[in-house]
N, C-alpha and C. Protein backbone atom coordinates (compact mmCIF):
# COMPACT_ATOMS: atom_id res chain seq x y z
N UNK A 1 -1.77 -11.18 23.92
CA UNK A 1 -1.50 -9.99 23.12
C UNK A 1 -0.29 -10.25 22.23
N UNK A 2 -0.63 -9.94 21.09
CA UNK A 2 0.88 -10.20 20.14
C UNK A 2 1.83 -9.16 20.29
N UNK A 3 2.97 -9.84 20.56
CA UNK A 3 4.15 -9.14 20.69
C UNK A 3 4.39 -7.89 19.26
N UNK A 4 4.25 -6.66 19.49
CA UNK A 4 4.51 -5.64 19.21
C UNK A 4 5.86 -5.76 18.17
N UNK A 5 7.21 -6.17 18.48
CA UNK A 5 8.12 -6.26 17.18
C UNK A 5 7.66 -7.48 16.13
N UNK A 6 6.81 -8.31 16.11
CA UNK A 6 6.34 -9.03 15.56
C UNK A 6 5.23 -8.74 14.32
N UNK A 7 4.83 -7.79 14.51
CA UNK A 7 3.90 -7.57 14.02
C UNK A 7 4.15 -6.61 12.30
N UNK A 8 3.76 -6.81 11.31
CA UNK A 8 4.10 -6.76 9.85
C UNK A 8 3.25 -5.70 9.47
N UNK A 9 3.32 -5.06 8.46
CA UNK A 9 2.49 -3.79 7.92
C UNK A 9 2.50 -4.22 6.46
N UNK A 10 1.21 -4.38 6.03
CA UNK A 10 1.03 -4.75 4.58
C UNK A 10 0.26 -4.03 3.37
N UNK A 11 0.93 -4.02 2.31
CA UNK A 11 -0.12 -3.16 1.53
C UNK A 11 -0.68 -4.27 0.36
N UNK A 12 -1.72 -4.69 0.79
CA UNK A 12 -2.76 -6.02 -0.42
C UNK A 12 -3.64 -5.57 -1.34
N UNK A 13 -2.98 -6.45 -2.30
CA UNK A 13 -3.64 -6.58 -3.45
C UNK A 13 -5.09 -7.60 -3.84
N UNK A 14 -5.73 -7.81 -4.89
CA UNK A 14 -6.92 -8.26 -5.00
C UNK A 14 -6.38 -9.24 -6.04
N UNK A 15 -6.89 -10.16 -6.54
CA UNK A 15 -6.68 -11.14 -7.69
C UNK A 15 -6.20 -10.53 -8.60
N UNK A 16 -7.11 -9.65 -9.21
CA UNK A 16 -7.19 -8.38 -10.36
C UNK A 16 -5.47 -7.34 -10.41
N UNK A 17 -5.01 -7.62 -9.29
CA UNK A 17 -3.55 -6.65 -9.19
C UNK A 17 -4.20 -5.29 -8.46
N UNK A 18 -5.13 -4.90 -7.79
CA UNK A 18 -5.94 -3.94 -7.34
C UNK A 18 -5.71 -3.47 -6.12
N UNK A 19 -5.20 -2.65 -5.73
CA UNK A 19 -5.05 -1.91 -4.32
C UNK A 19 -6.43 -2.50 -3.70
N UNK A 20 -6.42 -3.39 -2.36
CA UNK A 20 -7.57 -3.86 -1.54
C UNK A 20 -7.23 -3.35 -0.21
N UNK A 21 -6.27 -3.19 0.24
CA UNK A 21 -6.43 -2.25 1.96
C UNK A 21 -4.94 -2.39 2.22
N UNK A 22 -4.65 -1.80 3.20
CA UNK A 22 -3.61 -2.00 4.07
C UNK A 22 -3.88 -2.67 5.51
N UNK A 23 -3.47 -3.49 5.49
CA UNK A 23 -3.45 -4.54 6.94
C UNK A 23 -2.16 -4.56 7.92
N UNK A 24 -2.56 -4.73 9.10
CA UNK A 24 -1.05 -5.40 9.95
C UNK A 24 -1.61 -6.35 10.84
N UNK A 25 -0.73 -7.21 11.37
CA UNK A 25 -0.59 -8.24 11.85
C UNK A 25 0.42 -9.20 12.35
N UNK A 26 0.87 -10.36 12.01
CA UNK A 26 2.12 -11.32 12.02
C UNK A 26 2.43 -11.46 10.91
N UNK A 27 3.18 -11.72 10.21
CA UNK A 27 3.67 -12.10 8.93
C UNK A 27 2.64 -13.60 8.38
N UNK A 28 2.48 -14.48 9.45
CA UNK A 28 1.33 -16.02 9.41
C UNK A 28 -0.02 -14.97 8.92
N UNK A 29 -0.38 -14.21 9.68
CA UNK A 29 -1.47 -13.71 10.00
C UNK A 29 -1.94 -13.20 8.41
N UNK A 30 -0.96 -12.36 8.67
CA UNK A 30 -1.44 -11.44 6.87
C UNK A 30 -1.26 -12.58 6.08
N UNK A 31 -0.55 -13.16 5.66
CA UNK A 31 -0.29 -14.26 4.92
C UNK A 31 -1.53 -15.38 4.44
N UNK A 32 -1.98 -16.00 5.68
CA UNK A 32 -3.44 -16.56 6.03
C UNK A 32 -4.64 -15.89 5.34
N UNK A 33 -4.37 -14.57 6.15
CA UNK A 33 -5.31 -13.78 5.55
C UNK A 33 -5.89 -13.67 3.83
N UNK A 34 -4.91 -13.19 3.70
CA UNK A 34 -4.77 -13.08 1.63
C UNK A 34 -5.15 -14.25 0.83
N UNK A 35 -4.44 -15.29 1.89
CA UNK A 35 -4.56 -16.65 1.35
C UNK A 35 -6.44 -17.06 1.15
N UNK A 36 -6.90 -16.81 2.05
CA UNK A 36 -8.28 -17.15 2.66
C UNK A 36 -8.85 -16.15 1.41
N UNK A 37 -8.80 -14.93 1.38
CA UNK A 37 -9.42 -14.37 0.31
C UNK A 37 -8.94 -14.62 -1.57
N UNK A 38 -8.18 -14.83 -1.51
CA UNK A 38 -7.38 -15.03 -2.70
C UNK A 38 -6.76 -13.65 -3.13
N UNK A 39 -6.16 -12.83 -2.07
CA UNK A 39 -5.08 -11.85 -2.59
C UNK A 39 -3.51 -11.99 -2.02
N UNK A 40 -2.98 -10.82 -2.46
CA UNK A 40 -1.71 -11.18 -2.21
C UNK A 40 -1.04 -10.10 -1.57
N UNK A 41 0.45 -10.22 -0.64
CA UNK A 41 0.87 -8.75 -0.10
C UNK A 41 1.51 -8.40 -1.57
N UNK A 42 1.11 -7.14 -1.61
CA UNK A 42 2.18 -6.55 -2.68
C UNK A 42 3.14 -5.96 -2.56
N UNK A 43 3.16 -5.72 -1.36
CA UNK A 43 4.65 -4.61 -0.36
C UNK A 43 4.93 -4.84 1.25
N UNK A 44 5.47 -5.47 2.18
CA UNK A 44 5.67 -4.93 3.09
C UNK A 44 6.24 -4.15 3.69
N UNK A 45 6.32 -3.33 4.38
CA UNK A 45 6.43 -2.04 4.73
C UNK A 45 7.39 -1.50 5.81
N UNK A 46 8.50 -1.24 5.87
CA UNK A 46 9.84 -1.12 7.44
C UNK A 46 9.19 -0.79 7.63
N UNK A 47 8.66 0.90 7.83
CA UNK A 47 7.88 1.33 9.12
C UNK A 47 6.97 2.14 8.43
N UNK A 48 6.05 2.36 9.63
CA UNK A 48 4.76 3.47 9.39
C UNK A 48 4.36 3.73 10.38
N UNK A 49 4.15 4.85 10.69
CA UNK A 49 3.96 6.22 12.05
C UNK A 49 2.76 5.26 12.49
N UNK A 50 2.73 5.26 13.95
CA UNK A 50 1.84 4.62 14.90
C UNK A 50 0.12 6.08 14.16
N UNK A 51 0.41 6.78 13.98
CA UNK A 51 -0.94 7.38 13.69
C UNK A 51 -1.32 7.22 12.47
N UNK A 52 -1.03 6.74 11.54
CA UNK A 52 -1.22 5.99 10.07
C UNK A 52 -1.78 4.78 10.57
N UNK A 53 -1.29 4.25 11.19
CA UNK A 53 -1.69 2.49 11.38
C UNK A 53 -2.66 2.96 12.14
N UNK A 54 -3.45 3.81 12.56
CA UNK A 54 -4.49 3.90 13.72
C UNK A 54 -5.34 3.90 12.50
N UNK A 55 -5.21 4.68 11.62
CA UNK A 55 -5.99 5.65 10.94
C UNK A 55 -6.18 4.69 9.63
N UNK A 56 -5.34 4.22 8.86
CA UNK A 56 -5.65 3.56 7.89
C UNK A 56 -5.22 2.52 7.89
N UNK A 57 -5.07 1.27 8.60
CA UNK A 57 -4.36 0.08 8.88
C UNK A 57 -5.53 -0.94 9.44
N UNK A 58 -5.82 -2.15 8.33
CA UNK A 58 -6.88 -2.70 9.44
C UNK A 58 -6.04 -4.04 10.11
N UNK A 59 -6.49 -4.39 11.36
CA UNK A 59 -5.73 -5.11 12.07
C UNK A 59 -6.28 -6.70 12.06
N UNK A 60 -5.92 -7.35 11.72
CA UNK A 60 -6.08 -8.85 11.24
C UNK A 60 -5.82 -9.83 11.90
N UNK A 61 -4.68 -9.46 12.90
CA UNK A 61 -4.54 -10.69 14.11
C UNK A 61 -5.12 -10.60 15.41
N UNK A 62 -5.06 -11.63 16.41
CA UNK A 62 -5.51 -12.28 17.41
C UNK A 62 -4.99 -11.39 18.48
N UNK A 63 -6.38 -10.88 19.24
CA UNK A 63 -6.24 -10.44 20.70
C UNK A 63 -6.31 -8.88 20.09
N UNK A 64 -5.58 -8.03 21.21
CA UNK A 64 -6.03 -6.68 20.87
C UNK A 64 -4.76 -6.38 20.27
N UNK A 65 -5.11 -5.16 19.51
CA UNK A 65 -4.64 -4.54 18.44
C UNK A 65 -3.57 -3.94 18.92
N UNK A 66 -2.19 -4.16 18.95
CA UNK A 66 -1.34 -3.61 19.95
C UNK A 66 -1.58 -1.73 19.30
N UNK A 67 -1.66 -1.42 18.01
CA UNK A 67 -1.76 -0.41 17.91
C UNK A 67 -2.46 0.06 18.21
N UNK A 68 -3.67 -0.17 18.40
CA UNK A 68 -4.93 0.91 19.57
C UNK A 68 -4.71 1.82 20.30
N UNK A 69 -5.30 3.02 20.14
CA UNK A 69 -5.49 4.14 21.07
C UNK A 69 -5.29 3.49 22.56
N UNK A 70 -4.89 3.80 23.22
CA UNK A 70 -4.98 2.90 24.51
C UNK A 70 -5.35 4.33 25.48
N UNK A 71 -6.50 4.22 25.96
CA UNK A 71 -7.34 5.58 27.15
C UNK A 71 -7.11 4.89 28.90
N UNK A 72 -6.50 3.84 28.77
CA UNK A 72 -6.63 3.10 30.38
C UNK A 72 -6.93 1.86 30.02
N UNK A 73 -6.80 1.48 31.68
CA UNK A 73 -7.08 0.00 31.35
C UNK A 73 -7.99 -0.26 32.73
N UNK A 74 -9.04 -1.15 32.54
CA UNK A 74 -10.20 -1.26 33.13
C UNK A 74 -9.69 -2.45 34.42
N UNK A 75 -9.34 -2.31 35.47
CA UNK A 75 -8.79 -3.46 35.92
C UNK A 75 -9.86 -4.77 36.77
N UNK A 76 -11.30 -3.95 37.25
CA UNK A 76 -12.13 -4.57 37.19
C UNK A 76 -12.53 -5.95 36.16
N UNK A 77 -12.57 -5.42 34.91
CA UNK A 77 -12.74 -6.28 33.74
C UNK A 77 -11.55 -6.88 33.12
N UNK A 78 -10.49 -6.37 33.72
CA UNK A 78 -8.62 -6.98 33.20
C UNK A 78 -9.16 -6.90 31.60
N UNK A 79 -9.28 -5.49 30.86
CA UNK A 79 -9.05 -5.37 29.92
C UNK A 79 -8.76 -3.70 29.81
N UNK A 80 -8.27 -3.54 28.52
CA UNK A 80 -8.02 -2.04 28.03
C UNK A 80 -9.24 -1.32 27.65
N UNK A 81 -8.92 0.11 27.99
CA UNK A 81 -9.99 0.54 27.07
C UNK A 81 -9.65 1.78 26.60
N UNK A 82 -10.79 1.58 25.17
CA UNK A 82 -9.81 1.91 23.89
C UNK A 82 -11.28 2.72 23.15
N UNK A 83 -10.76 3.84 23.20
CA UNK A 83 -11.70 5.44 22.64
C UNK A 83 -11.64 5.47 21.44
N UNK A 84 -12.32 5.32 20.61
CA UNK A 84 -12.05 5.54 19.55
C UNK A 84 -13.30 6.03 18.67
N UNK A 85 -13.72 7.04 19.25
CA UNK A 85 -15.27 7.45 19.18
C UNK A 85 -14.76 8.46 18.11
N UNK A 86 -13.96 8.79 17.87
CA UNK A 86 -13.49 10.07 16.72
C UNK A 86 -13.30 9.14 15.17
């Protein structure tokens, strides 16, 4: 699981200079990311309310999404589980 202060909030652009999404991740991660598509961060971001990043934030790095709804954790299966039926 990626460490939680690690993790970057980005607002990306498209080749064109074009608002393309908001992402979070690692700083490698988003970085990689943009790279792989051919865009770029145009802003990163101090902070943004844990219910913004639920809601409009797509998550780009490895393992689970530390921001996830978190409903329990399944210990049978040693994983979380995560509602997000709304």
């Amino acid at each position: 699981m990626t460490d939680i202060s690690k993790i970057e909030y980005a607002k990306v652009h498209n080749k064109e200079g074009h608002f393309q999404e908001y992402c979070h991740g690692t700083y490698e991660e988003i970085e990689f990311y943009c790279e792989q598509r051919g865009w770029y961060v145009d802003k990163y971001f101090d902070h943004v309310n844990p219910s913004t990043v639920q809601k409009g934030f797509r998550y780009i790095g490895k393992g689970v999404d530390p921001c996830a709804t978190n409903r329990g954790f399944d210990y049978d299966k040693a994983e979380p589980i995560i509602d997000d039926s709304w």
